[in-house]
PDB file of N, CA and C in Angstrom:
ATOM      1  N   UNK A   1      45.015 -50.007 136.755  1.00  0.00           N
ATOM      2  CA  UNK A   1      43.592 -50.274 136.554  1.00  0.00           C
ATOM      3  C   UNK A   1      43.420 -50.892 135.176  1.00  0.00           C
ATOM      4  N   UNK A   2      42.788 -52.111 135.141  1.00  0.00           N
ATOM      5  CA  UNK A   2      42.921 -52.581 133.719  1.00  0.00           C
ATOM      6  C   UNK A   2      41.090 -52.574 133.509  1.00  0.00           C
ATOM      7  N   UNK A   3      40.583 -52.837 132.841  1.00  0.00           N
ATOM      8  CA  UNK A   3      38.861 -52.808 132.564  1.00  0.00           C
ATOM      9  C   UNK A   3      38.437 -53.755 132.544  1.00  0.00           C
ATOM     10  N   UNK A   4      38.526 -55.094 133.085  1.00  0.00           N
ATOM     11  CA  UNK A   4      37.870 -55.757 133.888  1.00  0.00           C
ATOM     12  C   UNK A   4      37.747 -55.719 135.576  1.00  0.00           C
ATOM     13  N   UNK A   5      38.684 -55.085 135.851  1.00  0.00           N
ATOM     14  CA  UNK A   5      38.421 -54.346 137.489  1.00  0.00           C
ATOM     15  C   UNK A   5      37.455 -53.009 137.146  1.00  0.00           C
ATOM     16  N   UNK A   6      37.839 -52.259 136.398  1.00  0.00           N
ATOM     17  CA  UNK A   6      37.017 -51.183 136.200  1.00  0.00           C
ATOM     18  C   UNK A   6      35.652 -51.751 136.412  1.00  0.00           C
ATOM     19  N   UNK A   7      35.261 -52.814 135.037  1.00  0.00           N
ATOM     20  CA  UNK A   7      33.877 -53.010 135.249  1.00  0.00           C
ATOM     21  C   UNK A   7      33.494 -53.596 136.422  1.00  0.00           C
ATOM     22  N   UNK A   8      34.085 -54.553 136.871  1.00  0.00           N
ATOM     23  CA  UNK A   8      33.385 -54.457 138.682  1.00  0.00           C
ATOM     24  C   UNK A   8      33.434 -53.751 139.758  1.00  0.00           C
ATOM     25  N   UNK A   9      34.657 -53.226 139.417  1.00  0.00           N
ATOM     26  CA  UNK A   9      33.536 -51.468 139.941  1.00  0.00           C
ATOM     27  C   UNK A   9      32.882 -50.939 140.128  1.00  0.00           C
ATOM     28  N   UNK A  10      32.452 -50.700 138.822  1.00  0.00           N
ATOM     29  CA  UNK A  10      31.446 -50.128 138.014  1.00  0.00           C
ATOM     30  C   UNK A  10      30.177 -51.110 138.599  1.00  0.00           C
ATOM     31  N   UNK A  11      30.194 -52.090 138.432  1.00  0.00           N
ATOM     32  CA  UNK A  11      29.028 -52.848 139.313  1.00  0.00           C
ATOM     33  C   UNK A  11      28.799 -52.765 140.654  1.00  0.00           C
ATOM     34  N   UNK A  12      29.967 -52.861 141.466  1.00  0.00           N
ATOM     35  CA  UNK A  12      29.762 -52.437 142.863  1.00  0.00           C
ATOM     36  C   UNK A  12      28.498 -50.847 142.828  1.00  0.00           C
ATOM     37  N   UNK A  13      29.419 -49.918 142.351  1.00  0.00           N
ATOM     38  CA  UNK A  13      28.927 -48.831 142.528  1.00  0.00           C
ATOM     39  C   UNK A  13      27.400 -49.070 141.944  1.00  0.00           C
ATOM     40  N   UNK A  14      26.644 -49.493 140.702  1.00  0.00           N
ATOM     41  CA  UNK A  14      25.663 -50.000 140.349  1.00  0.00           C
ATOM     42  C   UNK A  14      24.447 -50.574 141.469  1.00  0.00           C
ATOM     43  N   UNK A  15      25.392 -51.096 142.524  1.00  0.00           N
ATOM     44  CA  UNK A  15      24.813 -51.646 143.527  1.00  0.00           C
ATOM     45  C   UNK A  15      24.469 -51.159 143.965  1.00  0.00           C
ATOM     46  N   UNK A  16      25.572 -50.040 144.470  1.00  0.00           N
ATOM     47  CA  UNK A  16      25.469 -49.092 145.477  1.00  0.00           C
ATOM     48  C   UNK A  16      24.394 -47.678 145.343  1.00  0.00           C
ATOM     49  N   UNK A  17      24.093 -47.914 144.317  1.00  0.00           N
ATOM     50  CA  UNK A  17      23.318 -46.922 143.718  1.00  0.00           C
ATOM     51  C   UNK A  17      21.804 -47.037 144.216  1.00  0.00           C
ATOM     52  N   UNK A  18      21.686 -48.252 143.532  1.00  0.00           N
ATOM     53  CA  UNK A  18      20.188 -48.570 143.403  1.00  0.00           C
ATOM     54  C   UNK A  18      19.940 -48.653 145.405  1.00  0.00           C
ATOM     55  N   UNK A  19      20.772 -49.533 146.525  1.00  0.00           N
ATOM     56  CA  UNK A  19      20.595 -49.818 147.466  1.00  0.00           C
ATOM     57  C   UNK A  19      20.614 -48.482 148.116  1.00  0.00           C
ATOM     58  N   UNK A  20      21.114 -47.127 147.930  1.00  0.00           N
ATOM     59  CA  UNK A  20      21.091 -45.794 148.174  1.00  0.00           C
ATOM     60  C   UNK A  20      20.069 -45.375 147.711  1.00  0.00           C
ATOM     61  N   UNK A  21      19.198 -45.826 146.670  1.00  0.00           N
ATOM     62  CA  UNK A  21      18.027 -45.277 146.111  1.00  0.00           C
ATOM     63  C   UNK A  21      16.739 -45.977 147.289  1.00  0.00           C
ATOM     64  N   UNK A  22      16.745 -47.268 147.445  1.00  0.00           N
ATOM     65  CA  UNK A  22      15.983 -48.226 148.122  1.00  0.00           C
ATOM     66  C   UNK A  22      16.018 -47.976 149.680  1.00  0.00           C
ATOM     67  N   UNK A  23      17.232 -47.213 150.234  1.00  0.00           N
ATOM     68  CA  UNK A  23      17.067 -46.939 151.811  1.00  0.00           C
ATOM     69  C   UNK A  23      16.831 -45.968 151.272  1.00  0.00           C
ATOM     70  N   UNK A  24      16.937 -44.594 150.789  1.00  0.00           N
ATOM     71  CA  UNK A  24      16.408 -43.292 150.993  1.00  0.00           C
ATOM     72  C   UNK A  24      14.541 -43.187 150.847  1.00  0.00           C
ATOM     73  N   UNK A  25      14.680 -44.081 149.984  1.00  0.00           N
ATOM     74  CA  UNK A  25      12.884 -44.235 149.645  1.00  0.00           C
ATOM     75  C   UNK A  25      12.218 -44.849 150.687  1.00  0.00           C
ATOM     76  N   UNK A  26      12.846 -45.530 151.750  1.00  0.00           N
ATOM     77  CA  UNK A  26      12.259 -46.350 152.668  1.00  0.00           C
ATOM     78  C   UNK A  26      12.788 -46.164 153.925  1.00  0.00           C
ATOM     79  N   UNK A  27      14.108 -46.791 154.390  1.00  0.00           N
ATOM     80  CA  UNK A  27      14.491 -46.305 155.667  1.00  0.00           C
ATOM     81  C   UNK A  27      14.878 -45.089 155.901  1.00  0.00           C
ATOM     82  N   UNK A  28      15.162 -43.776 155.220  1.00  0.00           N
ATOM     83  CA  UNK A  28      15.506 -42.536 155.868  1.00  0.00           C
ATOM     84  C   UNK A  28      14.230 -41.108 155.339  1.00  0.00           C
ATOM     85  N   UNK A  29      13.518 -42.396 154.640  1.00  0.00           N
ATOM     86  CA  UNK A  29      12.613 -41.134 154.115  1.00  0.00           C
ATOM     87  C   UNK A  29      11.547 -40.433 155.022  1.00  0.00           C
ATOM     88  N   UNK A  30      11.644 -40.751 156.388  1.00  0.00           N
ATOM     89  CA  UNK A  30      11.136 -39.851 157.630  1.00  0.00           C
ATOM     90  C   UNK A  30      12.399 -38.589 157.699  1.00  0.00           C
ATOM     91  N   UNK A  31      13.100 -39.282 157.875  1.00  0.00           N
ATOM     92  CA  UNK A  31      14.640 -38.382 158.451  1.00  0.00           C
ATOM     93  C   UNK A  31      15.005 -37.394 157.091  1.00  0.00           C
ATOM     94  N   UNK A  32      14.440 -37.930 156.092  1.00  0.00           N
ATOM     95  CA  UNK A  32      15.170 -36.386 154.468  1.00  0.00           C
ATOM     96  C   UNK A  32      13.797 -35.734 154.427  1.00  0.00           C
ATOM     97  N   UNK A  33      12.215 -36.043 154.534  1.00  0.00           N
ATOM     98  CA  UNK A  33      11.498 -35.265 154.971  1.00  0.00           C
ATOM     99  C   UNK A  33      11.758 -34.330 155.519  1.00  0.00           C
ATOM    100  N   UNK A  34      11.972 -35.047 156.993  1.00  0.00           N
ATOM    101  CA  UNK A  34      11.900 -34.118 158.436  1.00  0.00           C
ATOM    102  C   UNK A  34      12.317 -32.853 157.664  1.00  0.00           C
ATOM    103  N   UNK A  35      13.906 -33.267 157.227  1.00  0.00           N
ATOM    104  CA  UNK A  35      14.718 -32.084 156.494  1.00  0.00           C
ATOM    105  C   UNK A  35      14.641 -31.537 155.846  1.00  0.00           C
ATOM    106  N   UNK A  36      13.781 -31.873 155.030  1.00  0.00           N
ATOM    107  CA  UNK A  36      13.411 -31.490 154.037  1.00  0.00           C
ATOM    108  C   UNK A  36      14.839 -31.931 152.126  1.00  0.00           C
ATOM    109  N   UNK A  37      14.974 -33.418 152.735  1.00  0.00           N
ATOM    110  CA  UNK A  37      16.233 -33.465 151.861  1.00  0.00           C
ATOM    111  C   UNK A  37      15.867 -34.367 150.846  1.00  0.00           C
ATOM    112  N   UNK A  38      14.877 -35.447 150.845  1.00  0.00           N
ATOM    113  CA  UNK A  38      14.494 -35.728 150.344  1.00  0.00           C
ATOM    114  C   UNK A  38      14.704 -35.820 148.639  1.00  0.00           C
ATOM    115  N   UNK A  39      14.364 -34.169 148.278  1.00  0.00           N
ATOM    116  CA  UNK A  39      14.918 -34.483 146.514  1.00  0.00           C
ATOM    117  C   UNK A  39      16.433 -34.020 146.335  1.00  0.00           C
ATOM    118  N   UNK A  40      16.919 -34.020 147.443  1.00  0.00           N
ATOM    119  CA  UNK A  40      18.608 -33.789 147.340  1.00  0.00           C
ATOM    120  C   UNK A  40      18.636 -35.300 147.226  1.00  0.00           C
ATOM    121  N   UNK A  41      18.401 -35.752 148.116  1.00  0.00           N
ATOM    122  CA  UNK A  41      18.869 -36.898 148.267  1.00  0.00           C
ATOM    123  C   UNK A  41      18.570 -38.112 146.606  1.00  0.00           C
ATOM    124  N   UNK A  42      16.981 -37.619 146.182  1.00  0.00           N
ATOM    125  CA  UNK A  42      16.905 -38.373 144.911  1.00  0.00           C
ATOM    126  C   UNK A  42      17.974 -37.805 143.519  1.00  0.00           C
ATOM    127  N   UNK A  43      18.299 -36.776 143.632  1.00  0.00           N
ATOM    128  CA  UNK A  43      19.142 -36.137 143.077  1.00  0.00           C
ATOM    129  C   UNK A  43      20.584 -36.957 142.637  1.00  0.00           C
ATOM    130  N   UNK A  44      20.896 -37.078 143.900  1.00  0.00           N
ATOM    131  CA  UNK A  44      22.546 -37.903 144.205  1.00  0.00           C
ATOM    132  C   UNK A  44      21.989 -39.092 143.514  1.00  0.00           C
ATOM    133  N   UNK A  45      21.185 -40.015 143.561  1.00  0.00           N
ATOM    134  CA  UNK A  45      20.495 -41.078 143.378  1.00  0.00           C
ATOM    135  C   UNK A  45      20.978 -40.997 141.855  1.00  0.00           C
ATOM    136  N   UNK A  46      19.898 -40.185 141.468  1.00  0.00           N
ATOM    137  CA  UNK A  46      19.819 -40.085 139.878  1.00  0.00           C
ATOM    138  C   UNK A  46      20.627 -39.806 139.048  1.00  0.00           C
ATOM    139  N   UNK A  47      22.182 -38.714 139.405  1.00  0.00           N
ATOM    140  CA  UNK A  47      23.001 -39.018 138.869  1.00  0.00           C
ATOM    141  C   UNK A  47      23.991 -40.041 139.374  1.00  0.00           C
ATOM    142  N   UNK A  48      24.117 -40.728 140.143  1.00  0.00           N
ATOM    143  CA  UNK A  48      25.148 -41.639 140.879  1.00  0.00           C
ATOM    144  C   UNK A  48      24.534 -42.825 139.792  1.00  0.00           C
ATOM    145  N   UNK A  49      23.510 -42.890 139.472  1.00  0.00           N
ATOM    146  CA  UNK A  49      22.892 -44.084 138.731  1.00  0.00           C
ATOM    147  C   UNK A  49      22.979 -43.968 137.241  1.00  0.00           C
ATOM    148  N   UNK A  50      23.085 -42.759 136.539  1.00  0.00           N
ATOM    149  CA  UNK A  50      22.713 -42.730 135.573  1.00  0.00           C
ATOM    150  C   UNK A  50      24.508 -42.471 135.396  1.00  0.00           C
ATOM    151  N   UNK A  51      25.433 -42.018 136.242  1.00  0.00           N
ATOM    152  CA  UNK A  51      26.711 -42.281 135.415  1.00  0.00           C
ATOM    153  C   UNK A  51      27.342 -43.478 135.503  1.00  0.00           C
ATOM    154  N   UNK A  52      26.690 -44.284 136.120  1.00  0.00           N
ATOM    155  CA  UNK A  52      27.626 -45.480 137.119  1.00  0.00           C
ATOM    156  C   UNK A  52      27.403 -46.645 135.666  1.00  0.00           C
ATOM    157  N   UNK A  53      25.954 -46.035 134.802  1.00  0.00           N
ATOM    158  CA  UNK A  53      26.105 -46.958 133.463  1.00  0.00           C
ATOM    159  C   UNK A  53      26.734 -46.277 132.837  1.00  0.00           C
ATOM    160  N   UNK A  54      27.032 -44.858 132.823  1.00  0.00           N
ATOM    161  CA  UNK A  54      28.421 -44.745 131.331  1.00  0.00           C
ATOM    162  C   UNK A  54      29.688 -45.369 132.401  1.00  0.00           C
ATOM    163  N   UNK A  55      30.318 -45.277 133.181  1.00  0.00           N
ATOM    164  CA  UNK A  55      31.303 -46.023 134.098  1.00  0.00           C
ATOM    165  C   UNK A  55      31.452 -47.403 133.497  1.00  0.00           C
ATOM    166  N   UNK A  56      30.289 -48.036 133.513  1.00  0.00           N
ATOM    167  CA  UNK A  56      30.611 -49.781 133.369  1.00  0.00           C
ATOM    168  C   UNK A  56      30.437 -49.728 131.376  1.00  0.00           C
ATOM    169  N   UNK A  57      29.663 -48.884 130.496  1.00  0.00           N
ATOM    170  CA  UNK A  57      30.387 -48.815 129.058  1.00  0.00           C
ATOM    171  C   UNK A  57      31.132 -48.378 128.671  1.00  0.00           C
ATOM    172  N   UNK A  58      32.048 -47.653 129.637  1.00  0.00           N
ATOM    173  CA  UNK A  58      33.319 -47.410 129.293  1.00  0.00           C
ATOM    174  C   UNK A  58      34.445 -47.818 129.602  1.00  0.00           C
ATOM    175  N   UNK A  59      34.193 -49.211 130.737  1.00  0.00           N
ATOM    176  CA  UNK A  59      34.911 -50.019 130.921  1.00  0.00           C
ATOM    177  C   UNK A  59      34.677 -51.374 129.967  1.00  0.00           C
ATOM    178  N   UNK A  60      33.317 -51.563 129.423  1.00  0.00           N
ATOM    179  CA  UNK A  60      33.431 -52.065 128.605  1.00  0.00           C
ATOM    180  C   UNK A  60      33.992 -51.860 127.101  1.00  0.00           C
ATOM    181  N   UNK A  61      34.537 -51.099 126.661  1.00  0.00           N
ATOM    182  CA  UNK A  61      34.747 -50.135 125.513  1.00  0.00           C
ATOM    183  C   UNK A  61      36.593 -50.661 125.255  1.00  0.00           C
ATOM    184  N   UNK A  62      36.612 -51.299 124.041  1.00  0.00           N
ATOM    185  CA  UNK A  62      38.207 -51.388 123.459  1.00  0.00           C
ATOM    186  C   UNK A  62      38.390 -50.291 122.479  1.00  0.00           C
ATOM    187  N   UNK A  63      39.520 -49.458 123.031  1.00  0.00           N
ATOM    188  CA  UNK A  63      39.663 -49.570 124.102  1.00  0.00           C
ATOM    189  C   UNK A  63      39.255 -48.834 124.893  1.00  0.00           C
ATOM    190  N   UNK A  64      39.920 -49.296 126.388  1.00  0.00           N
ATOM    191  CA  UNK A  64      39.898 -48.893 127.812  1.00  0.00           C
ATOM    192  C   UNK A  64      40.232 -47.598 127.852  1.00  0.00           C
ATOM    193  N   UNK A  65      39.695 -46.194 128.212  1.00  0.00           N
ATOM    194  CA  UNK A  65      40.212 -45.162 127.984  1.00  0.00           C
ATOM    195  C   UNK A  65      39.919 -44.626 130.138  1.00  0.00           C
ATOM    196  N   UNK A  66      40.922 -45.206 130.845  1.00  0.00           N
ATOM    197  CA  UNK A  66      41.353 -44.793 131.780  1.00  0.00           C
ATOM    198  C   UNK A  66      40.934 -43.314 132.688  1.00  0.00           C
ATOM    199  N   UNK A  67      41.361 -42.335 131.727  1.00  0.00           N
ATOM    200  CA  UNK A  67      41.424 -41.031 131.786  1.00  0.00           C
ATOM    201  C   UNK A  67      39.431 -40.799 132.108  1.00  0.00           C
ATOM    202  N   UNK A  68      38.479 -41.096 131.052  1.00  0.00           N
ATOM    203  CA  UNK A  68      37.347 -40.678 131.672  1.00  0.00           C
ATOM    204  C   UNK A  68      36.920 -41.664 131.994  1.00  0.00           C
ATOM    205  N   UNK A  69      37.367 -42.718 132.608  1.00  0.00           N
ATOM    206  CA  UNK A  69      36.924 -43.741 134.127  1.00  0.00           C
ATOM    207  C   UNK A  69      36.992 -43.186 134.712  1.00  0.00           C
ATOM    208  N   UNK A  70      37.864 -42.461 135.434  1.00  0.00           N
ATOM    209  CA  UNK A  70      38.600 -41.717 136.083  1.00  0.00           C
ATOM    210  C   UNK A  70      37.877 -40.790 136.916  1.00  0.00           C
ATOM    211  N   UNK A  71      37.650 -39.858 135.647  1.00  0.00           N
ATOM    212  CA  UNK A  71      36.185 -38.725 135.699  1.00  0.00           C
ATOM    213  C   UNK A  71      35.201 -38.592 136.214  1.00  0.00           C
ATOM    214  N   UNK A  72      34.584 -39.518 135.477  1.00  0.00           N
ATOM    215  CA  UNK A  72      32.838 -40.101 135.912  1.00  0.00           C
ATOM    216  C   UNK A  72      33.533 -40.525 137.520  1.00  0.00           C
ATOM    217  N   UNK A  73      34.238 -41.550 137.849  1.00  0.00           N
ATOM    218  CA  UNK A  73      34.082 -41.967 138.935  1.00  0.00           C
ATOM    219  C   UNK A  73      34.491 -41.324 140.404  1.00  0.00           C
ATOM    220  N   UNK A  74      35.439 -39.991 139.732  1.00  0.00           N
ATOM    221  CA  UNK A  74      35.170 -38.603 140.906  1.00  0.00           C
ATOM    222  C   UNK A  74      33.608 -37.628 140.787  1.00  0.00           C
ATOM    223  N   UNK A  75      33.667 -38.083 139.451  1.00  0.00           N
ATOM    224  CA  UNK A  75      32.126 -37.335 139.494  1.00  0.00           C
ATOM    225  C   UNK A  75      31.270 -37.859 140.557  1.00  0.00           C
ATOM    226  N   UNK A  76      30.968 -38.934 139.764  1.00  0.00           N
ATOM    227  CA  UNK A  76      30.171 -39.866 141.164  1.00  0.00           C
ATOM    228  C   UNK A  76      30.120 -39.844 142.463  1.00  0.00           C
ATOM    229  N   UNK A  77      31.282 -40.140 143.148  1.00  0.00           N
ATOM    230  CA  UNK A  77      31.913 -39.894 144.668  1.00  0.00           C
ATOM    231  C   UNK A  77      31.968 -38.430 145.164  1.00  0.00           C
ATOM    232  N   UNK A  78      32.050 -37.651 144.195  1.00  0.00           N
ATOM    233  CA  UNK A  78      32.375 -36.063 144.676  1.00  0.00           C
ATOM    234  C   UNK A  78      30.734 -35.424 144.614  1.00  0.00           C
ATOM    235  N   UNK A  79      30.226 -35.670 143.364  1.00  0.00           N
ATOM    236  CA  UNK A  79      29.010 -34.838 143.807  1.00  0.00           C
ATOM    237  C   UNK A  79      27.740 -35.310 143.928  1.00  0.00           C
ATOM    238  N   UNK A  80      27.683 -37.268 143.977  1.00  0.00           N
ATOM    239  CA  UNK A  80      26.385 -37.803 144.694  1.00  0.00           C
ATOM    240  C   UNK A  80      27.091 -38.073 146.381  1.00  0.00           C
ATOM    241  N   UNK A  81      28.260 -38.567 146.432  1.00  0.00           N
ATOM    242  CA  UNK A  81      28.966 -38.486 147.538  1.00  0.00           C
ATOM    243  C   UNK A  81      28.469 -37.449 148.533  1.00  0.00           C
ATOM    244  N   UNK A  82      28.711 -35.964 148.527  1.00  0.00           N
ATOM    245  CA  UNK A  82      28.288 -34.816 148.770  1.00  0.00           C
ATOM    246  C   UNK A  82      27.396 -34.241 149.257  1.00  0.00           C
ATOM    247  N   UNK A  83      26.512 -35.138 148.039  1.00  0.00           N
ATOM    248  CA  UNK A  83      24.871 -34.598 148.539  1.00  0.00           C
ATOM    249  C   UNK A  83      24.278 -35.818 149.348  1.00  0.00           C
ATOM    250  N   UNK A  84      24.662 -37.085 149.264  1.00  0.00           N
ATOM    251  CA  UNK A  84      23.989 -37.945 150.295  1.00  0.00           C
ATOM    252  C   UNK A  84      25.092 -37.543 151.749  1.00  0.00           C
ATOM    253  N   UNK A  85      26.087 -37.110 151.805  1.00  0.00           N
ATOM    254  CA  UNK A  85      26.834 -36.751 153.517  1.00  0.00           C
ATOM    255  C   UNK A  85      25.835 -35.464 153.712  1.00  0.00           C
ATOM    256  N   UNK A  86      25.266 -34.611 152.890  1.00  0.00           N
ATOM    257  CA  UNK A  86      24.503 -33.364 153.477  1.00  0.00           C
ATOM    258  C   UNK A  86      23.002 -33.849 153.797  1.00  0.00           C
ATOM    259  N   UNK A  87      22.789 -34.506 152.960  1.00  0.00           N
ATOM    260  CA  UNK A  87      21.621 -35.186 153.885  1.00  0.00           C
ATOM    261  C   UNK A  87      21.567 -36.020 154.813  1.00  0.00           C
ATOM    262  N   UNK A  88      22.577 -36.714 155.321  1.00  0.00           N
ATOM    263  CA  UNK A  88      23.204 -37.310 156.443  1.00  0.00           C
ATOM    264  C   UNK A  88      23.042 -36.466 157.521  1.00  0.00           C
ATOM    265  N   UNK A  89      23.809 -35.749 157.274  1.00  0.00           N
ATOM    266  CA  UNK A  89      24.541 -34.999 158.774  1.00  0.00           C
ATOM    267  C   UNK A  89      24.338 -33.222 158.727  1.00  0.00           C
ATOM    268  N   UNK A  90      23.398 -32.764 157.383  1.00  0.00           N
ATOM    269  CA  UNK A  90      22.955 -31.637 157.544  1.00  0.00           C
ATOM    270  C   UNK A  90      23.911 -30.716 157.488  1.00  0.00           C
ATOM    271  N   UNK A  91      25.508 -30.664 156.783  1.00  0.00           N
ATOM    272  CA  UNK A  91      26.601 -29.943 157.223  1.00  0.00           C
ATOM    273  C   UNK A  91      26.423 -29.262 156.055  1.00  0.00           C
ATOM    274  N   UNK A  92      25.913 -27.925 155.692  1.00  0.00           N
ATOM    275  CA  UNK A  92      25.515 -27.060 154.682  1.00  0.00           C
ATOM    276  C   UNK A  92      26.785 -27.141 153.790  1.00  0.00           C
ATOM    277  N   UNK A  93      28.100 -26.870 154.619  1.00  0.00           N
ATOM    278  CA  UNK A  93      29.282 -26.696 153.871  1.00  0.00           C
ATOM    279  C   UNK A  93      29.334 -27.923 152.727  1.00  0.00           C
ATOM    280  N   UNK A  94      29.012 -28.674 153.169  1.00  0.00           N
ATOM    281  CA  UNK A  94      28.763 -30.143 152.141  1.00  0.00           C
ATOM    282  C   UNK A  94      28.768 -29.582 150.387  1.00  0.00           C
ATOM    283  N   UNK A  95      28.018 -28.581 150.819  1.00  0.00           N
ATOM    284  CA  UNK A  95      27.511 -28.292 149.268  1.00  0.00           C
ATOM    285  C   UNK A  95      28.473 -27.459 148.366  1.00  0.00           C
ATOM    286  N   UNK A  96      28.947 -27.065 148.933  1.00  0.00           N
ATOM    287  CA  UNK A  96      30.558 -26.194 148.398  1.00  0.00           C
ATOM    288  C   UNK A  96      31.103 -27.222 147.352  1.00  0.00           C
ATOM    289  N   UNK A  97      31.364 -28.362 147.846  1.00  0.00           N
ATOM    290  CA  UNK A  97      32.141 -29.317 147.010  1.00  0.00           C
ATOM    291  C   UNK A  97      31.154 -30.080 145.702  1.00  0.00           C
ATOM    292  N   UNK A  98      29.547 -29.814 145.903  1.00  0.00           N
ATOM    293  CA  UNK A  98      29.506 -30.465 145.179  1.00  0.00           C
ATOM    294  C   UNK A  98      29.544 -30.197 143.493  1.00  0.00           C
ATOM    295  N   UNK A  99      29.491 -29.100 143.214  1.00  0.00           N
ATOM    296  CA  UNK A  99      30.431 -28.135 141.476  1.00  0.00           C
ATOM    297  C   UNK A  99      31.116 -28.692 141.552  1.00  0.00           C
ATOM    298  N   UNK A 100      32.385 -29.456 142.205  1.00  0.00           N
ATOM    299  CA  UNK A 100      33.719 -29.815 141.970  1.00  0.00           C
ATOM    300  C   UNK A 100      33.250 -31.365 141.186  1.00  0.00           C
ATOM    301  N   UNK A 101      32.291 -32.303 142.051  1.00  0.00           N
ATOM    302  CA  UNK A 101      32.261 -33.688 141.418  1.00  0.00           C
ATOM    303  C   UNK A 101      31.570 -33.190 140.349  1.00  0.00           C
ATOM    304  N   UNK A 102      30.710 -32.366 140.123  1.00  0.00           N
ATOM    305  CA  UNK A 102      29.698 -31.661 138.566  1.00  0.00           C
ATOM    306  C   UNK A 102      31.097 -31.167 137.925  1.00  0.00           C
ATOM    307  N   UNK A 103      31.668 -30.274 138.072  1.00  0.00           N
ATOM    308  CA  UNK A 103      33.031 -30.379 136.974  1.00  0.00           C
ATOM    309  C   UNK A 103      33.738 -31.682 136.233  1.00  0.00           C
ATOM    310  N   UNK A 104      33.920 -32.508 137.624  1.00  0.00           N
ATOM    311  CA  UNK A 104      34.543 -33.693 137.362  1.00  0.00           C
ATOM    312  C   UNK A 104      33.360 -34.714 136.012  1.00  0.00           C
ATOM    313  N   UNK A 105      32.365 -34.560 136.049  1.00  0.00           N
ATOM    314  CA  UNK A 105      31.706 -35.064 135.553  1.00  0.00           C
ATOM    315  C   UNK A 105      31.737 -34.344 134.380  1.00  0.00           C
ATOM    316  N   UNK A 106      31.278 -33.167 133.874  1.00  0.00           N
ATOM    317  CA  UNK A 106      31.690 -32.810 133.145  1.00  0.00           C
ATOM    318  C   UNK A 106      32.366 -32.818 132.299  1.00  0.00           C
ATOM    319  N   UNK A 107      34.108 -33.077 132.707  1.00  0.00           N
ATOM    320  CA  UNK A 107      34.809 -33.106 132.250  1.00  0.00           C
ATOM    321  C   UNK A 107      35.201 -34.619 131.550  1.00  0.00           C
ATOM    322  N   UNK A 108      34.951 -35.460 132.400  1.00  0.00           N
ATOM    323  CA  UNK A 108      33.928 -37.060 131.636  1.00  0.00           C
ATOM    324  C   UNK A 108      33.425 -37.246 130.695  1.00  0.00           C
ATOM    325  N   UNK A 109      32.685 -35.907 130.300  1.00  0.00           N
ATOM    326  CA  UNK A 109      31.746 -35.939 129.026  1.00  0.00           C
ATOM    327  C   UNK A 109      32.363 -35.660 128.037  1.00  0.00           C
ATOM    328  N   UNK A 110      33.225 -34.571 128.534  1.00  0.00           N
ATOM    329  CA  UNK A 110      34.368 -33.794 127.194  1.00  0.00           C
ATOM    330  C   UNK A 110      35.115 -34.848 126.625  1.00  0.00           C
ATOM    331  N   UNK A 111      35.787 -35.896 127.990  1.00  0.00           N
ATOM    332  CA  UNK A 111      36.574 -36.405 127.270  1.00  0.00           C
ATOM    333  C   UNK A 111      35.879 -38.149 127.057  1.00  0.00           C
ATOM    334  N   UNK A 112      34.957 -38.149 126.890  1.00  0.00           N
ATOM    335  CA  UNK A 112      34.129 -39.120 125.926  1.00  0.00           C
ATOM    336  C   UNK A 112      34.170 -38.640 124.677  1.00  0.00           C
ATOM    337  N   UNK A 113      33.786 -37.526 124.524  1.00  0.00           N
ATOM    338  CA  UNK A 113      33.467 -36.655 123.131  1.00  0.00           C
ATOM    339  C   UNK A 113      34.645 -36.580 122.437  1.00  0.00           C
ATOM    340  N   UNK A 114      36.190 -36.345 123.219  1.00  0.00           N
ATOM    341  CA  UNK A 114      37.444 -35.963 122.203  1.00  0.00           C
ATOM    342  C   UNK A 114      37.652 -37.504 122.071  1.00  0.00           C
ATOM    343  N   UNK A 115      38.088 -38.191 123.059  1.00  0.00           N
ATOM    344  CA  UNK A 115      38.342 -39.840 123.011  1.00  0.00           C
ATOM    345  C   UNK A 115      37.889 -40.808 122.437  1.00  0.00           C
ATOM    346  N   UNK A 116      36.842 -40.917 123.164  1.00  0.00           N
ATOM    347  CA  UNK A 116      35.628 -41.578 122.679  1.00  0.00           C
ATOM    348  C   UNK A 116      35.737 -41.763 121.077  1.00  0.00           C
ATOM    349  N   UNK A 117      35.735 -40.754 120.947  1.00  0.00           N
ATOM    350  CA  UNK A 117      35.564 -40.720 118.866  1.00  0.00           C
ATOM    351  C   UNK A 117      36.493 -41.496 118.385  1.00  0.00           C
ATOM    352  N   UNK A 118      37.529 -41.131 118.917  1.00  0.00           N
ATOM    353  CA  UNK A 118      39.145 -42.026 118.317  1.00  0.00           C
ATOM    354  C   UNK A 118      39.325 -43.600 118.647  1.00  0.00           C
ATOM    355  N   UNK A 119      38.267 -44.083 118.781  1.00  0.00           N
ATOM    356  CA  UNK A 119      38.337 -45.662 119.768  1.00  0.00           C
ATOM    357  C   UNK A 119      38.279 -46.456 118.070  1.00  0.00           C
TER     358      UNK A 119
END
């Protein structure tokens, strides 16, 4: 992984964010009602969006520190991932996993904070 793939990545997912924000608000927002999933679903939104910009400045960042790309981007997948399949398909168990992408994220932050500094 070198950090110009990172950052288009990081843009894909950017994409993917906002267009996950734009169908939940519009095409499924009968169906996360019904469910009542609605602010799960803005949830995933809001952090899938708000890490997907530390993702693309830390692919912009010399250097490239791999290790919390890494992070953030299981964060991302593991616990907005998570919560948009439970509002999908309603599978409660869904939610078990999602502490694991919140760890992962987490642990993103830590190592911005030890790393990060040393750039």
């Amino acid at each position: 992984m070198n950090a110009a793939l990172a950052f288009r990545l990081s843009a894909v997912l950017g994409f993917l964010a906002v267009a996950l924000g734009a169908f939940g608000a519009h095409g499924l927002k009968d169906l996360l009602e019904e469910h009542d999933r609605l602010a799960t679903w803005e949830t995933a939104v809001l952090y899938h969006l708000t890490h997907v910009l530390v993702l693309a400045a830390v692919a912009a960042r010399q250097p490239f520190i791999q290790s919390i790309w890494w992070c953030f981007l299981a964060g991302i997948l593991i616990f907005s991932g998570s919560l948009y399949l439970l509002c999908l398909t309603q599978v409660t168990a869904l939610g078990a996993i999602t502490p694991l992408g919140g760890l992962a994220l987490l642990a993103g932050w830590v190592l911005l904070a030890i790393k990060g500094a040393r750039g």
